[in-house]
C-alpha atoms as a PDB file:
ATOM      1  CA  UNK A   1      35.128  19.308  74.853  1.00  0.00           C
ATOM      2  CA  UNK A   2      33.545  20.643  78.178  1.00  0.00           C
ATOM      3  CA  UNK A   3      30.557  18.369  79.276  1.00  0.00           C
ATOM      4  CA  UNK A   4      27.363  19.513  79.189  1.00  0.00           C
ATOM      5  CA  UNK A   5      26.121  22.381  80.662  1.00  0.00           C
ATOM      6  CA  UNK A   6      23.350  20.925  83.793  1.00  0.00           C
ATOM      7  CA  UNK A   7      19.792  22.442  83.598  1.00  0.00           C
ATOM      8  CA  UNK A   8      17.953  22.842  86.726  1.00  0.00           C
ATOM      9  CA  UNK A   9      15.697  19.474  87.511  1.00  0.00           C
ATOM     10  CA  UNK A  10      12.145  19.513  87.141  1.00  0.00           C
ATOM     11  CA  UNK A  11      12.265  22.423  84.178  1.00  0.00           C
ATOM     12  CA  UNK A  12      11.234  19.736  81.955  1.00  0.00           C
ATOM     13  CA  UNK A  13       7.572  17.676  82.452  1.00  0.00           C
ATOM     14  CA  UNK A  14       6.257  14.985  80.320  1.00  0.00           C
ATOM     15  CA  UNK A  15       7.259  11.649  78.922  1.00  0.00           C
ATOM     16  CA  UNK A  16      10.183  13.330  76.580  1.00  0.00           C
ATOM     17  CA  UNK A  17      11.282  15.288  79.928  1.00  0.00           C
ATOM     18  CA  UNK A  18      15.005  13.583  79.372  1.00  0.00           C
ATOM     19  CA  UNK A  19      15.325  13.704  75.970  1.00  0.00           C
ATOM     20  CA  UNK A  20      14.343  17.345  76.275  1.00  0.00           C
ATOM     21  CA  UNK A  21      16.635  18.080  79.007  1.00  0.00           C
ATOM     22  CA  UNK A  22      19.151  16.423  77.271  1.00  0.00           C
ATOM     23  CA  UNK A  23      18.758  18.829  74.014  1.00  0.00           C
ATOM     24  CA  UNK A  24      18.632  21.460  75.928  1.00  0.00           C
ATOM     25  CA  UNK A  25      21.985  20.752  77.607  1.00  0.00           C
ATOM     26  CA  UNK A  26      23.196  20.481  74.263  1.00  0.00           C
ATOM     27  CA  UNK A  27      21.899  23.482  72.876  1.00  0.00           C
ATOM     28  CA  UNK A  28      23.358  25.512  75.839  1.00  0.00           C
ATOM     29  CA  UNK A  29      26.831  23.850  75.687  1.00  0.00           C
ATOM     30  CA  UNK A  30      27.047  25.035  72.170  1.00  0.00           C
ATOM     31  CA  UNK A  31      25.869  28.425  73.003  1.00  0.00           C
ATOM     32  CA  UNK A  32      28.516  28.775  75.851  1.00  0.00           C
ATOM     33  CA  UNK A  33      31.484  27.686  74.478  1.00  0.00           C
ATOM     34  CA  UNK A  34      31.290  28.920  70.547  1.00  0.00           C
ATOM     35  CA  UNK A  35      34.426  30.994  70.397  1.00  0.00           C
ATOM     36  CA  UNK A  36      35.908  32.780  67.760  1.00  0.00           C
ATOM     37  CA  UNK A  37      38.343  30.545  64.779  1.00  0.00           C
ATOM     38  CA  UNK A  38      40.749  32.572  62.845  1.00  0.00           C
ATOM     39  CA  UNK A  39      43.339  29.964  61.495  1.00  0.00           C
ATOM     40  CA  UNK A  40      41.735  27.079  59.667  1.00  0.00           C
ATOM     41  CA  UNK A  41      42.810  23.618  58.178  1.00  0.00           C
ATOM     42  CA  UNK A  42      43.139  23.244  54.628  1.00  0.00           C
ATOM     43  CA  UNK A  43      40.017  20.612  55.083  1.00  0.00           C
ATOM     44  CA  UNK A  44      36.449  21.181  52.892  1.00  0.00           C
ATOM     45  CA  UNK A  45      33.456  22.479  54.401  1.00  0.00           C
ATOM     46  CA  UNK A  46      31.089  19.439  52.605  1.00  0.00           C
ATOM     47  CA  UNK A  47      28.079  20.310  50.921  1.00  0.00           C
ATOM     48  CA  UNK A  48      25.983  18.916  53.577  1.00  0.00           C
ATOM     49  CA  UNK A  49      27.663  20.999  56.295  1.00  0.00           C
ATOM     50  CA  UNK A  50      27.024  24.033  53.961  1.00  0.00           C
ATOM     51  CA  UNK A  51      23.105  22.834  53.768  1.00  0.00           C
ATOM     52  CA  UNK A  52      23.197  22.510  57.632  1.00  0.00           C
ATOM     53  CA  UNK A  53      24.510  26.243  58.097  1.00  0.00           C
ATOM     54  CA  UNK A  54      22.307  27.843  55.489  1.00  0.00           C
ATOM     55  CA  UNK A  55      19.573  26.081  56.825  1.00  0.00           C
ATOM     56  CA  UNK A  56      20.361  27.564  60.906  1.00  0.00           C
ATOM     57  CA  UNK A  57      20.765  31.099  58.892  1.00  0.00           C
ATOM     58  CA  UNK A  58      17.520  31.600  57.636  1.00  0.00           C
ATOM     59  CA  UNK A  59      16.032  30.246  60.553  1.00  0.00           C
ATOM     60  CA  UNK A  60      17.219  32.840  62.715  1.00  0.00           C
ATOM     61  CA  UNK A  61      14.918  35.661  64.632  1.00  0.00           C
ATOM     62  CA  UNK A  62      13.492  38.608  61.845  1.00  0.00           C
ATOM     63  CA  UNK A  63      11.474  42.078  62.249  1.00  0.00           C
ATOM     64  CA  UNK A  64       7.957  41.641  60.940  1.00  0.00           C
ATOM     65  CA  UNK A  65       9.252  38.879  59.139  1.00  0.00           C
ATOM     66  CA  UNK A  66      10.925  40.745  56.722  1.00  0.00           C
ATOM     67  CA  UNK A  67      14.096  38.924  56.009  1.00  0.00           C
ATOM     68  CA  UNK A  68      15.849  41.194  54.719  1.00  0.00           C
ATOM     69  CA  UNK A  69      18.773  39.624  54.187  1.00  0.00           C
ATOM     70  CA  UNK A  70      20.729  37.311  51.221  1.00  0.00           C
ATOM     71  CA  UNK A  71      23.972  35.310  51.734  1.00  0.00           C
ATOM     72  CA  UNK A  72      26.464  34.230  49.578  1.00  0.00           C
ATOM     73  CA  UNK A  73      28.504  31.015  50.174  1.00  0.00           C
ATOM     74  CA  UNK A  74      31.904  31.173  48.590  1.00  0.00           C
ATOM     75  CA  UNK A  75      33.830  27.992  48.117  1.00  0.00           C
ATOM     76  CA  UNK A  76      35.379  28.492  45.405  1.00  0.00           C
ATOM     77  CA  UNK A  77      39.660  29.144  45.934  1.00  0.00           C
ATOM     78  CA  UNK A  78      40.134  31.681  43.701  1.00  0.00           C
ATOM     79  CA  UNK A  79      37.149  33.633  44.856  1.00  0.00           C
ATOM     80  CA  UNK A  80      37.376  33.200  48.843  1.00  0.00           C
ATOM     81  CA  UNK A  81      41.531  34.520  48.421  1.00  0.00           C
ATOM     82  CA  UNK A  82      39.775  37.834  46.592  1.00  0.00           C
ATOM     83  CA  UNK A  83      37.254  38.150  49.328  1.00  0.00           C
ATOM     84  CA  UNK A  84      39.483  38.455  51.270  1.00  0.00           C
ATOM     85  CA  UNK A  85      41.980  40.798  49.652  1.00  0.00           C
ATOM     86  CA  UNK A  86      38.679  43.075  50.317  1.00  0.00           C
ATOM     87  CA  UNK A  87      38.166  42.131  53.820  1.00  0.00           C
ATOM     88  CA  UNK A  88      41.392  42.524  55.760  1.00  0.00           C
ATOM     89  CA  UNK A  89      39.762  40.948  59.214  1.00  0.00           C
ATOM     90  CA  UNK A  90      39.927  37.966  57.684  1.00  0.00           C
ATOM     91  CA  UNK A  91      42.996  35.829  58.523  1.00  0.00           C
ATOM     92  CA  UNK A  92      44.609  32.787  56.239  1.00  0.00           C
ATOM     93  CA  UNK A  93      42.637  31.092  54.269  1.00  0.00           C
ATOM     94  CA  UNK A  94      39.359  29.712  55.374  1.00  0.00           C
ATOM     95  CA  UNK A  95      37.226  27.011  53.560  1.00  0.00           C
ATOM     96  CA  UNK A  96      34.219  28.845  53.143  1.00  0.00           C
ATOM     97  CA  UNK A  97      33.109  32.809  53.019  1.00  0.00           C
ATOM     98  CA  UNK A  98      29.886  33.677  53.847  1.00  0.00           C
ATOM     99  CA  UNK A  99      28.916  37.361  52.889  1.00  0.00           C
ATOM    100  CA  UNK A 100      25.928  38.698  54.918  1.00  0.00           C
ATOM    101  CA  UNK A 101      23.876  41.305  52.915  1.00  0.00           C
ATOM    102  CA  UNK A 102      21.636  43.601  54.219  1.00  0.00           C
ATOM    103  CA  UNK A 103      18.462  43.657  51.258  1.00  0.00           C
ATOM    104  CA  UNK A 104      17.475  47.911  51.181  1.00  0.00           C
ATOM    105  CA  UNK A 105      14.454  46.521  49.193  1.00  0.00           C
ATOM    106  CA  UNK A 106      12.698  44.477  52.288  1.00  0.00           C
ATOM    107  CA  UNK A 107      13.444  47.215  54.464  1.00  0.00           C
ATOM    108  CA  UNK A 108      11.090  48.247  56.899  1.00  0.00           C
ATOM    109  CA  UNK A 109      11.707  52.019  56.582  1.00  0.00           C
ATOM    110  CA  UNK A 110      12.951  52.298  53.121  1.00  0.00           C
ATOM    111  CA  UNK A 111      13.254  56.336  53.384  1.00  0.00           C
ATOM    112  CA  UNK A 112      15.574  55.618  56.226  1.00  0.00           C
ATOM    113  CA  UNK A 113      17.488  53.188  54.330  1.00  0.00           C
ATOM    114  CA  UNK A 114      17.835  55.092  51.354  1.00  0.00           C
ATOM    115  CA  UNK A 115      19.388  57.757  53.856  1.00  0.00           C
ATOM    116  CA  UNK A 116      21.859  55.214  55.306  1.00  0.00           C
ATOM    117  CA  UNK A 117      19.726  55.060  58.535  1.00  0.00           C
ATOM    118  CA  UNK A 118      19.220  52.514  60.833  1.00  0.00           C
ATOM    119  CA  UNK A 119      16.942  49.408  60.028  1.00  0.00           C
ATOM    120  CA  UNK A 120      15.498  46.172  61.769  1.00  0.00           C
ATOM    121  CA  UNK A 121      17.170  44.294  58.874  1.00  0.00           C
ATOM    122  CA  UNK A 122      20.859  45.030  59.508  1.00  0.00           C
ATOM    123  CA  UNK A 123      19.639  43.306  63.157  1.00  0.00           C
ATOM    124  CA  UNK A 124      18.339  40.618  61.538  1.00  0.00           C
ATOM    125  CA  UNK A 125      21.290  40.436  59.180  1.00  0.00           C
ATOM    126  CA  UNK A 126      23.141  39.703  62.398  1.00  0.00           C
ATOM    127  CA  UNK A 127      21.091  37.845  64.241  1.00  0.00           C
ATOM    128  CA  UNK A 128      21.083  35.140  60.996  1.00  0.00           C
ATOM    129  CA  UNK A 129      25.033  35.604  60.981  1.00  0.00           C
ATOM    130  CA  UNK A 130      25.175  34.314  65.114  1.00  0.00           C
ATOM    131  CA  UNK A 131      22.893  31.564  63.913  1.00  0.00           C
ATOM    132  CA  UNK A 132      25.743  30.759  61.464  1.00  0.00           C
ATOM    133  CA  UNK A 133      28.305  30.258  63.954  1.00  0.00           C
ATOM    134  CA  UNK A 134      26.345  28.807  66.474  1.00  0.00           C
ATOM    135  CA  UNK A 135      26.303  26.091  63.688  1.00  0.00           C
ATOM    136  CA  UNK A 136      29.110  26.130  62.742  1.00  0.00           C
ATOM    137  CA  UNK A 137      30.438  25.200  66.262  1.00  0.00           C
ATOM    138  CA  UNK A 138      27.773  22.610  66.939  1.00  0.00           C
ATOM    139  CA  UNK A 139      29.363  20.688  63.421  1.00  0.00           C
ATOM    140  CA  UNK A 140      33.001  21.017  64.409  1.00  0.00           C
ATOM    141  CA  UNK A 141      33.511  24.142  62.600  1.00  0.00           C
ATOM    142  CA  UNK A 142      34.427  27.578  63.079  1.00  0.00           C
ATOM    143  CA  UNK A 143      34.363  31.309  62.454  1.00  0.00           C
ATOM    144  CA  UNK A 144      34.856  34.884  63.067  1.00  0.00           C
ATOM    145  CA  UNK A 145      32.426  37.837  61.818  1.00  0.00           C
ATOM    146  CA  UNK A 146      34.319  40.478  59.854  1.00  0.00           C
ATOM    147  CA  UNK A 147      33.003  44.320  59.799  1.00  0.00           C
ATOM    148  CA  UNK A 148      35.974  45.470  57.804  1.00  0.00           C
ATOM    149  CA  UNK A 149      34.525  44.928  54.310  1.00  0.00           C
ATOM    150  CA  UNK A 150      35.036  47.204  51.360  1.00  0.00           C
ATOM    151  CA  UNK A 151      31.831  46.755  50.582  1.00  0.00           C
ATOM    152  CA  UNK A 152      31.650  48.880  46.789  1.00  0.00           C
ATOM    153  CA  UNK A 153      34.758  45.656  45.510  1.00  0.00           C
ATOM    154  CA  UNK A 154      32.978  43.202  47.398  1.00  0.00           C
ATOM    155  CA  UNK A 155      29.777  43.719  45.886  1.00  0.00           C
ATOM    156  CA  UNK A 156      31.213  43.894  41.949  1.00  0.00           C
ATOM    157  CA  UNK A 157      33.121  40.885  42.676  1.00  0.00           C
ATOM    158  CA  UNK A 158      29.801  39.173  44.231  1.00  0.00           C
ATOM    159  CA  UNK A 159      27.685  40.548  41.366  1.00  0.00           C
ATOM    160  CA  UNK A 160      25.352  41.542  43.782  1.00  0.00           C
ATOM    161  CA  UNK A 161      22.741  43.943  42.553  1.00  0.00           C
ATOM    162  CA  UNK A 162      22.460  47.667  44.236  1.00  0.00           C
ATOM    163  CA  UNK A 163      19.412  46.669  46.809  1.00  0.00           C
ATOM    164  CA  UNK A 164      22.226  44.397  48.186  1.00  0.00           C
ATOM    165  CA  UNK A 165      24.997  45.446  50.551  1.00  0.00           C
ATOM    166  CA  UNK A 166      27.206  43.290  51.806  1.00  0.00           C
ATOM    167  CA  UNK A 167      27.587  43.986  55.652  1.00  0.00           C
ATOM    168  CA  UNK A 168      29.900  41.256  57.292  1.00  0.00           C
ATOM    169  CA  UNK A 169      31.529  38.626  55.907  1.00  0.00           C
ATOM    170  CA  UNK A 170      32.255  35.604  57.616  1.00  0.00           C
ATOM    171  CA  UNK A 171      35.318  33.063  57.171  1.00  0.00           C
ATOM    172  CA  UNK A 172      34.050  29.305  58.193  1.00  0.00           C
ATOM    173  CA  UNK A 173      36.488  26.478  58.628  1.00  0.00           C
ATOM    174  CA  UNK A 174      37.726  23.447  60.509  1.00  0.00           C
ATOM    175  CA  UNK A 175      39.906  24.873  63.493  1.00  0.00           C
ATOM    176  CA  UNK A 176      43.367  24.590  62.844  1.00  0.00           C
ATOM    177  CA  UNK A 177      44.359  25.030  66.565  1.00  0.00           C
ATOM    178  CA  UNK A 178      42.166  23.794  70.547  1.00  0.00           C
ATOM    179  CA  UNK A 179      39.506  26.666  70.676  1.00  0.00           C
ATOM    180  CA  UNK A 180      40.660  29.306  73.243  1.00  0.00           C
ATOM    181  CA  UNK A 181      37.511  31.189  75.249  1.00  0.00           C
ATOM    182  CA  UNK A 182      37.803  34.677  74.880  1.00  0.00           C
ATOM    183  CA  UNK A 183      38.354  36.830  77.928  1.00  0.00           C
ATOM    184  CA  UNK A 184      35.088  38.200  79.147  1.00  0.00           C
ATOM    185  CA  UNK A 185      33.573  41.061  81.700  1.00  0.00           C
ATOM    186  CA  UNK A 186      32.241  39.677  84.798  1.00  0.00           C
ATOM    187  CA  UNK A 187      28.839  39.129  85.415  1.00  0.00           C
ATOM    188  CA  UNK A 188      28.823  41.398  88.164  1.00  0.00           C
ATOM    189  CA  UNK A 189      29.602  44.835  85.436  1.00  0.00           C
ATOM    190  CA  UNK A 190      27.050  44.111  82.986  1.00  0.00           C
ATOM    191  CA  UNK A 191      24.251  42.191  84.501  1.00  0.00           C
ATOM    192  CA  UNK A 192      21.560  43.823  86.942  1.00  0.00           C
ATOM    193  CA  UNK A 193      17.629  42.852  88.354  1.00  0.00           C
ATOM    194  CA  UNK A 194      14.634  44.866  87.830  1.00  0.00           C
ATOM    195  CA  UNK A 195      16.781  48.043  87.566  1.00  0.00           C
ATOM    196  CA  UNK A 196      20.149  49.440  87.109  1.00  0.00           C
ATOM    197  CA  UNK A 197      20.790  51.297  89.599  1.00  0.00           C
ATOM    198  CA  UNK A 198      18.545  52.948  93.030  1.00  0.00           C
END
């Protein structure tokens, strides 16, 4: 496990100033080393790690406060190997499923919606699902969001009524294998200050 990012002294004032600095160094270590799990140990995901990552889910960012989202949690064997006959991204068996639904009846635009459009929610639909794996790293645990969902089998197999689509899915398990950081573009392409170019 990498040690602790360092956050520049004096960003923190007051009489918690360490113990703040020292959550903070946590919270960035797990944000800069989360990488993606695709092979997982045949080990549970407990009921109070499940509580833990629902919990960082709906506690993630969300236009106008809508939430317009729903999650289902599979655990159950039978159900998590059918999942994933619909899902081909998803790779051995992991301990838990999470599908990610997008709810057309808290969207903000619902014309657009009902058009296939583009809505807040689908952002905040993803925005919920990084919160997921950001906790799921900080517990031990791993994951991997999967676009390639057949979502018309998913959703009979979920039961989930027609407001609901199901728009990743997202396998969650103990690492079977040392994390490995993804390769990534260098600073230096993506990044600029004030503006891109003169």
């Amino acid at each position: 496990m990498p040690e602790p990012l360092q956050v520049i002294d004096g960003a923190f004032s007051g009489t918690d100033g360490k113990a703040t600095r020292r959550a903070a160094d946590e919270a960035l270590r797990v944000l800069m080393t989360r990488h993606v799990v695709r092979e997982y140990t045949d080990e549970p995901v407990t009921d109070a790690e499940l509580d833990v990552l629902m919990q960082a889910m709906l506690a993630a960012p969300t236009a106008s406060n809508r939430q317009a989202w729903a999650f289902v949690a599979v655990r159950e064997r039978r159900m998590r190997r059918l999942l994933r006959a619909f899902a081909p991204g998803i790779i051995g068996l992991p301990s838990l499923i999470v599908a990610a639904c997008f709810d057309r009846s808290r969207a903000a635009r619902p014309e657009e919606s009902e058009r296939g459009g583009w809505d807040e929610g689908l952002l905040c639909v993803a925005m919920a699902v990084q919160n997921l794996l950001l906790a799921s790293h900080a517990l031990g645990l791993g994951g991997c969001p999967v676009a390639s969902v057949r979502k018309d089998p998913v959703g009979a197999l979920l039961g989930l009524p027609p407001h609901l689509e199901p728009v990743l899915v997202v396998p969650i398990g103990h690492p079977a294998r040392p994390l490995e950081p993804s390769r990534r573009r260098d600073a230096s392409e993506v990044i600029r200050h004030d503006v891109w170019s003169r």
